[in-house]
PDB file of N, CA and C in Angstrom:
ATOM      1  N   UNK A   1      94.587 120.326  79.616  1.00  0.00           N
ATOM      2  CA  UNK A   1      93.199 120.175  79.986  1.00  0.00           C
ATOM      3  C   UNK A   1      93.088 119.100  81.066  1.00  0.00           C
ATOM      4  N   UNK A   2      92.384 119.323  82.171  1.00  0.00           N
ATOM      5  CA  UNK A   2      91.649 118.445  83.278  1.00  0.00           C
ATOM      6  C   UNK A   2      91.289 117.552  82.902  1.00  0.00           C
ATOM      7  N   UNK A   3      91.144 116.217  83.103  1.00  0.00           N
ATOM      8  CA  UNK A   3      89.987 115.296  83.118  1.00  0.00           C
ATOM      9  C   UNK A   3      90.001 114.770  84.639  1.00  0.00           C
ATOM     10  N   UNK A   4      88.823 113.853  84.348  1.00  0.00           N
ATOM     11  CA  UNK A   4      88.086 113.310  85.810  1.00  0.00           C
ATOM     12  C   UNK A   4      89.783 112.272  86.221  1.00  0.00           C
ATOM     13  N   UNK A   5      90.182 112.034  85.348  1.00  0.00           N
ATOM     14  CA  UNK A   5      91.316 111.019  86.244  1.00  0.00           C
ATOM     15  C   UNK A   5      92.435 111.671  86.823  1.00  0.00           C
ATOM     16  N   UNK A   6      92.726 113.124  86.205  1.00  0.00           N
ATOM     17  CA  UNK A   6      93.968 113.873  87.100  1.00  0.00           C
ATOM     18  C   UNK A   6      93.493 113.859  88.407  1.00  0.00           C
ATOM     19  N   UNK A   7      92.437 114.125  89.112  1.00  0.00           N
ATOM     20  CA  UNK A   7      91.606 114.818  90.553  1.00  0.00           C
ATOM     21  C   UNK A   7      91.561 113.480  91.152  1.00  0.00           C
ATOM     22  N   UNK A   8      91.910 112.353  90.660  1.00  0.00           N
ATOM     23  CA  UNK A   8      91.733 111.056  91.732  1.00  0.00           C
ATOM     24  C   UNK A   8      92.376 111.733  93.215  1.00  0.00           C
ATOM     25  N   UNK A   9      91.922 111.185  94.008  1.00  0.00           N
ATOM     26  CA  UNK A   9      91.933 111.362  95.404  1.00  0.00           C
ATOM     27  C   UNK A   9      92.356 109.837  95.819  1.00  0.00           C
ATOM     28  N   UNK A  10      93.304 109.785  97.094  1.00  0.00           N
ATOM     29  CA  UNK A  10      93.328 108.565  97.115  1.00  0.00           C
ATOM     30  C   UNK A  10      93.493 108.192  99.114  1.00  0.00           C
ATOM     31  N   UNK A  11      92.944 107.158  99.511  1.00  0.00           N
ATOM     32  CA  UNK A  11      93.745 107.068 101.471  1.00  0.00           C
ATOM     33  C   UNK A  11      94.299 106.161 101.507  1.00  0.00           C
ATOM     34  N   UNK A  12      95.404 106.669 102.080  1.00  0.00           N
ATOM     35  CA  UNK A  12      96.213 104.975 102.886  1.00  0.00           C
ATOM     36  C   UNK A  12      95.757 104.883 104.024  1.00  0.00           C
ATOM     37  N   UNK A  13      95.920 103.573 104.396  1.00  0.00           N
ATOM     38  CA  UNK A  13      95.605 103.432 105.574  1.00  0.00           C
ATOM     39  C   UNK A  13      96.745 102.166 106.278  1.00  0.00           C
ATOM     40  N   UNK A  14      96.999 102.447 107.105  1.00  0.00           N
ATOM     41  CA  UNK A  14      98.428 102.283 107.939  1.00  0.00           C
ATOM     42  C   UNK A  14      98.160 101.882 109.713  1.00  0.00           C
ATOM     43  N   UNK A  15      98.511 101.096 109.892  1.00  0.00           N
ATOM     44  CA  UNK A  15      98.677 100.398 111.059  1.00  0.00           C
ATOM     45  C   UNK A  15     100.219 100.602 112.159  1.00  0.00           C
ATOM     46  N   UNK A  16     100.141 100.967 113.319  1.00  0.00           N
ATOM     47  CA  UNK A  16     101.581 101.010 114.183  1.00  0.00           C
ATOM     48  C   UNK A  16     101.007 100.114 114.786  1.00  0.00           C
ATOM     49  N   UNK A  17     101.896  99.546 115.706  1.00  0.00           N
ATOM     50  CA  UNK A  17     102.191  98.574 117.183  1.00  0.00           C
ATOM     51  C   UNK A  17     103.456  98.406 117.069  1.00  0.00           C
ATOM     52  N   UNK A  18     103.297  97.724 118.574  1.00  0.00           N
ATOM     53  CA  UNK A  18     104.640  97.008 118.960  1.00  0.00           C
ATOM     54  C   UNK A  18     104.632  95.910 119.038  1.00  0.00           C
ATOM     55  N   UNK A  19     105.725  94.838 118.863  1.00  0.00           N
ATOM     56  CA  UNK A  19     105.827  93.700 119.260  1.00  0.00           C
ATOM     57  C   UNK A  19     106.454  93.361 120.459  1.00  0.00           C
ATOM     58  N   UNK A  20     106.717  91.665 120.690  1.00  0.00           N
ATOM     59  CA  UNK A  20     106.704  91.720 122.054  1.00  0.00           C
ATOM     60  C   UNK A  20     107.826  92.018 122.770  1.00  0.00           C
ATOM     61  N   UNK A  21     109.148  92.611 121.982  1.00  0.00           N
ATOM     62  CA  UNK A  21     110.116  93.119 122.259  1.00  0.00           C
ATOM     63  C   UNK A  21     110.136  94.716 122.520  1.00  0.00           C
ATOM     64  N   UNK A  22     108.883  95.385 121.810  1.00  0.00           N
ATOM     65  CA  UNK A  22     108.547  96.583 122.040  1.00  0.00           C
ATOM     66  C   UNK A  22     109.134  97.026 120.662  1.00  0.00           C
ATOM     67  N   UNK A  23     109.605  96.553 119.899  1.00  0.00           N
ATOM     68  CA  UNK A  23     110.029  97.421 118.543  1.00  0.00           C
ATOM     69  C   UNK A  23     108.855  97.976 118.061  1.00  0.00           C
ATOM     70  N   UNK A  24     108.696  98.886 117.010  1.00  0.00           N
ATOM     71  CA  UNK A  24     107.598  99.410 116.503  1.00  0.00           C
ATOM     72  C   UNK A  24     107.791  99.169 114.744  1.00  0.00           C
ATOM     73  N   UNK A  25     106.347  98.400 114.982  1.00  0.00           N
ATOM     74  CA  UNK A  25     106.788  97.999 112.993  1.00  0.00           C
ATOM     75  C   UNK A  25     104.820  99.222 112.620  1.00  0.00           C
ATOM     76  N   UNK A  26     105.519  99.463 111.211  1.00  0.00           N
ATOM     77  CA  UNK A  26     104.113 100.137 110.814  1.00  0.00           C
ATOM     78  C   UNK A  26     104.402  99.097 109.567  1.00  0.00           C
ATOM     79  N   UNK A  27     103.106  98.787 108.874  1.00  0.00           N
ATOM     80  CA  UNK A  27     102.538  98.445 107.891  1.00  0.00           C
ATOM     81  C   UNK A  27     101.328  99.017 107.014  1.00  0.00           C
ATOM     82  N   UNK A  28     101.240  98.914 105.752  1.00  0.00           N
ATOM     83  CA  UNK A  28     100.606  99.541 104.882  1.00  0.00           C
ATOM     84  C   UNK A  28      99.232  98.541 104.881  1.00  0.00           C
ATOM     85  N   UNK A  29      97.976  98.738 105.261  1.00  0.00           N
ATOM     86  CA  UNK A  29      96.896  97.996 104.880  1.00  0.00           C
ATOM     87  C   UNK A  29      96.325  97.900 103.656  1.00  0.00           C
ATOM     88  N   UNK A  30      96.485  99.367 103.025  1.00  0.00           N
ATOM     89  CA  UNK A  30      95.769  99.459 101.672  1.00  0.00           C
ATOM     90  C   UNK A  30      95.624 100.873 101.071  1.00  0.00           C
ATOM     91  N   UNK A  31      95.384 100.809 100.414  1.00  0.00           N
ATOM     92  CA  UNK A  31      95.412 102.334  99.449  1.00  0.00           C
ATOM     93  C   UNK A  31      94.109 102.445  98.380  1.00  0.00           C
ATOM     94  N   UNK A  32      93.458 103.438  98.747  1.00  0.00           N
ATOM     95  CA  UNK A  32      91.426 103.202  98.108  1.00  0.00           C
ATOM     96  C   UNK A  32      91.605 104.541  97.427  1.00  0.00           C
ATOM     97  N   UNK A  33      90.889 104.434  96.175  1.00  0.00           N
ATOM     98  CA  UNK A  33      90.942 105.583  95.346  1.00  0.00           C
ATOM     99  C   UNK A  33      89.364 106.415  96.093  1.00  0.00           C
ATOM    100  N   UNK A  34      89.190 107.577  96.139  1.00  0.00           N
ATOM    101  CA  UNK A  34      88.307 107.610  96.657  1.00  0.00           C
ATOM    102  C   UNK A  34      87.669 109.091  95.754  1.00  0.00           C
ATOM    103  N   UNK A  35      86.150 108.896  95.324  1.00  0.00           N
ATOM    104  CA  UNK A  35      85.685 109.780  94.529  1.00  0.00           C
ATOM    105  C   UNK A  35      84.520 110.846  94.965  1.00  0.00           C
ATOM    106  N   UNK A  36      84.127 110.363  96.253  1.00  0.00           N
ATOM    107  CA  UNK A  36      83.455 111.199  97.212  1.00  0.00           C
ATOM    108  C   UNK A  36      83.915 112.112  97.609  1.00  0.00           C
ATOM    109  N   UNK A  37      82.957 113.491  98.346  1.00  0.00           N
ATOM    110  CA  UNK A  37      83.483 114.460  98.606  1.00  0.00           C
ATOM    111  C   UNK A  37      84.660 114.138 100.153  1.00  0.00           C
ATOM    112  N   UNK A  38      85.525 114.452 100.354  1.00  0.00           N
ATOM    113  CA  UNK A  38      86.133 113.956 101.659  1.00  0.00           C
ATOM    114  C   UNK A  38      85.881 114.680 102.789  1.00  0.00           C
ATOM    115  N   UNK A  39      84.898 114.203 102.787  1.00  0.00           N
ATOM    116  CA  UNK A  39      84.325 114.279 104.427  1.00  0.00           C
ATOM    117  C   UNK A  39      84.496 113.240 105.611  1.00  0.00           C
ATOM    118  N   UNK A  40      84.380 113.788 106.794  1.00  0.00           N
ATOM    119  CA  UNK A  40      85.152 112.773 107.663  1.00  0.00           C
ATOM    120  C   UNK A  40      84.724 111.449 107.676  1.00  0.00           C
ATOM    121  N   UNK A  41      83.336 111.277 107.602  1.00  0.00           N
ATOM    122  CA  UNK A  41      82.223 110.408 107.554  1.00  0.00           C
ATOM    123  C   UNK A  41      82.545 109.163 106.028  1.00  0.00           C
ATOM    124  N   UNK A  42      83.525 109.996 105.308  1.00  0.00           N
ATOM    125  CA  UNK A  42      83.696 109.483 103.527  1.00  0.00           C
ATOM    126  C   UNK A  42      84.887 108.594 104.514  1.00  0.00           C
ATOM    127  N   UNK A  43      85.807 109.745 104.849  1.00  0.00           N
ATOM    128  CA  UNK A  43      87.058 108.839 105.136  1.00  0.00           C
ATOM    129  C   UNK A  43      86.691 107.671 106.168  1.00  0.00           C
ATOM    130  N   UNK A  44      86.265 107.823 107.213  1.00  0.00           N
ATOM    131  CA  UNK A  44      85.741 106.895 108.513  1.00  0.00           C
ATOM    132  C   UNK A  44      84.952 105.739 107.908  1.00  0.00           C
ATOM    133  N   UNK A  45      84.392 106.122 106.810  1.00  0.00           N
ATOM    134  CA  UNK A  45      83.627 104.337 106.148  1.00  0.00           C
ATOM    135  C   UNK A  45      84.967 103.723 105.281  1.00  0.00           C
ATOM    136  N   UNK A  46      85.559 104.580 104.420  1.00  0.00           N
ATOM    137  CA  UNK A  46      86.726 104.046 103.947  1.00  0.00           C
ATOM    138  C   UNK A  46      88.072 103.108 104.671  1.00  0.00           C
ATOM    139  N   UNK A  47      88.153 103.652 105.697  1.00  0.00           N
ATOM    140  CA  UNK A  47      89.071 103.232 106.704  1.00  0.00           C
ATOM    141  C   UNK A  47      88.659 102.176 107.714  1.00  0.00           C
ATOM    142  N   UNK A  48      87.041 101.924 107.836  1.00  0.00           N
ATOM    143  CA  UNK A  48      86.426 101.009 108.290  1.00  0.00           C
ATOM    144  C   UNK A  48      86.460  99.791 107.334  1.00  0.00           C
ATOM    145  N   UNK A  49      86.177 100.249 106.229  1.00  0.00           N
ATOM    146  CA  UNK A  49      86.142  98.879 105.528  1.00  0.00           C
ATOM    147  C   UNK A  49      87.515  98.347 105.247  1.00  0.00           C
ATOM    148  N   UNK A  50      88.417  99.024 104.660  1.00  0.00           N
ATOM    149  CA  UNK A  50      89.918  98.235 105.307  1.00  0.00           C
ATOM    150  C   UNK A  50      89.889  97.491 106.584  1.00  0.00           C
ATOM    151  N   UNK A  51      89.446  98.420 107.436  1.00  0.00           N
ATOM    152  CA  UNK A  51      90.327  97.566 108.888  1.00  0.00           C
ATOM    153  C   UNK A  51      89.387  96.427 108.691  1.00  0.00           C
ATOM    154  N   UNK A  52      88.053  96.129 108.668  1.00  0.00           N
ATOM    155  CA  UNK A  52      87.345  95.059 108.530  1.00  0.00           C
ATOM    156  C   UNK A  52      87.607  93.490 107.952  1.00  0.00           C
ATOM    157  N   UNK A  53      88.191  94.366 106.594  1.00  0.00           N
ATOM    158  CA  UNK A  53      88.752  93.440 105.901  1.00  0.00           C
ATOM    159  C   UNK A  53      89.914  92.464 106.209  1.00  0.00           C
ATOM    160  N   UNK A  54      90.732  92.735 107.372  1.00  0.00           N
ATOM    161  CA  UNK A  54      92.024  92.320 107.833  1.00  0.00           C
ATOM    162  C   UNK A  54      91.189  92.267 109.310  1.00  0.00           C
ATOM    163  N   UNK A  55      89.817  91.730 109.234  1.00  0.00           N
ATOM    164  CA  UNK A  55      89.063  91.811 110.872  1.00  0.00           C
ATOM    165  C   UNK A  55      90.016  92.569 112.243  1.00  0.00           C
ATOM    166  N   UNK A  56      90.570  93.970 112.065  1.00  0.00           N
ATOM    167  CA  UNK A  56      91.036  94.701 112.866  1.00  0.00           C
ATOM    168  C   UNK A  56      89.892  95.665 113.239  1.00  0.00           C
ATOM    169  N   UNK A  57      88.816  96.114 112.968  1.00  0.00           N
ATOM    170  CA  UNK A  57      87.951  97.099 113.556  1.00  0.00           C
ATOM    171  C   UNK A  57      87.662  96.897 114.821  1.00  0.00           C
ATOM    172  N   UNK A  58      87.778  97.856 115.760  1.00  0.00           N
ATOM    173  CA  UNK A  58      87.089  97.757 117.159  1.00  0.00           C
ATOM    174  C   UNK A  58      86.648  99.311 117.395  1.00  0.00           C
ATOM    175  N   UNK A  59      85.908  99.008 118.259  1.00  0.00           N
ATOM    176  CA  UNK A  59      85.384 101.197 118.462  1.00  0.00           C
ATOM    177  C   UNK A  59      86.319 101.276 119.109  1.00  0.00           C
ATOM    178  N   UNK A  60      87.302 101.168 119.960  1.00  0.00           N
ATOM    179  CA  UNK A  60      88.556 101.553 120.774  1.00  0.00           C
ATOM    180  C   UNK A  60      89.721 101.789 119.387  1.00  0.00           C
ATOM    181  N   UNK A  61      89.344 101.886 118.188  1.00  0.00           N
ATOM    182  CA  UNK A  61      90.757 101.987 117.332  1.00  0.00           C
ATOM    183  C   UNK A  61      91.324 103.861 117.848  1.00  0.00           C
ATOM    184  N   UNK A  62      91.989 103.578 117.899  1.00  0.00           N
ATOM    185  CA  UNK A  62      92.923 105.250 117.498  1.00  0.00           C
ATOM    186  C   UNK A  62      93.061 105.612 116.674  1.00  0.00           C
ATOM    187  N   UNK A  63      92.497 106.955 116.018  1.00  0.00           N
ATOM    188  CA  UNK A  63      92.698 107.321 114.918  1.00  0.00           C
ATOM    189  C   UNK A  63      94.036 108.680 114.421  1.00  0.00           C
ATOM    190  N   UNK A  64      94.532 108.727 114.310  1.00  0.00           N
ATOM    191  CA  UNK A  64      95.364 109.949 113.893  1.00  0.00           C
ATOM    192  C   UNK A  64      95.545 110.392 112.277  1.00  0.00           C
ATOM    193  N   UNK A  65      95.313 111.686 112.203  1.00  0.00           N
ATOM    194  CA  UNK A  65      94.913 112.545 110.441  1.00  0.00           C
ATOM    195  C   UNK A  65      95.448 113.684 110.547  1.00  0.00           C
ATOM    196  N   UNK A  66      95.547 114.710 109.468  1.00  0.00           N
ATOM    197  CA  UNK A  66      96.261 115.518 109.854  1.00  0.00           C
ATOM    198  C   UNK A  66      95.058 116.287 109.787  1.00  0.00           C
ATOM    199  N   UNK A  67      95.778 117.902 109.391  1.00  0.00           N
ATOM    200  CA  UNK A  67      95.141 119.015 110.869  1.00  0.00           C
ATOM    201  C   UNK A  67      94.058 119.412 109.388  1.00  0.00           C
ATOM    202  N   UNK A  68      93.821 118.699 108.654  1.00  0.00           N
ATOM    203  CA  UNK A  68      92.694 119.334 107.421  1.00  0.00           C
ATOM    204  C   UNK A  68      91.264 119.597 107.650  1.00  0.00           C
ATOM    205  N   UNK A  69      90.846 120.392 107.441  1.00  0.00           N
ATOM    206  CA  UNK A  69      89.407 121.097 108.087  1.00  0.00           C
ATOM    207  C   UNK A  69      88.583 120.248 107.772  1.00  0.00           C
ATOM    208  N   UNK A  70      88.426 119.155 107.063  1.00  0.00           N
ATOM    209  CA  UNK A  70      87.082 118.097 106.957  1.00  0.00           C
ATOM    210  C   UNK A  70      87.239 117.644 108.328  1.00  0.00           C
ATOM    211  N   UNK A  71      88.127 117.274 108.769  1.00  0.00           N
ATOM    212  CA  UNK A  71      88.305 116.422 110.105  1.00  0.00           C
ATOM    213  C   UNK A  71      87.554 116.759 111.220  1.00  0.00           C
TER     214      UNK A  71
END
C-alpha cells in the first residue's frame, strides 16, 4: 500500500564554475523535499530560495534541467 511518504519528490540543486586555474569543481547546494505540483514556477521558487540562501541569485543565473515537459 501507498502512503503520502513513498511519492516524496525531491530537487538538488548544484552549482559548476571554474577556478582560477580553470579546473571545474561542481558542488551540491542542497536537496528540498518538495510537495507541490512540479511546475516550473514550483521548481524556479525552490531553486531561488537555495541560491539566496548562499546569496548566489542574480537574473543572469544559467539554468540547465532536463528535457521533462513541466519545463
Amino acid at each position: 500500500m501507498d502512503s503520502p511518504e513513498d511519492n516524496v519528490a525531491y530537487i538538488t540543486v548544484t552549482i559548476q564554475f571554474t577556478d582560477s586555474h580553470w579546473s571545474v569543481s561542481s558542488l551540491v547546494l542542497g536537496t528540498l523535499s518538495v510537495e507541490e505540483k512540479h511546475t516550473a514556477e514550483c521548481i524556479r521558487t525552490n531553486v531561488k530560495q537555495v541560491l539566496e540562501e548562499f546569496r548566489a541569485w542574480r537574473g543572469d543565473n544559467v539554468y540547465i534541467t532536463d528535457n521533462a515537459s513541466n519545463m
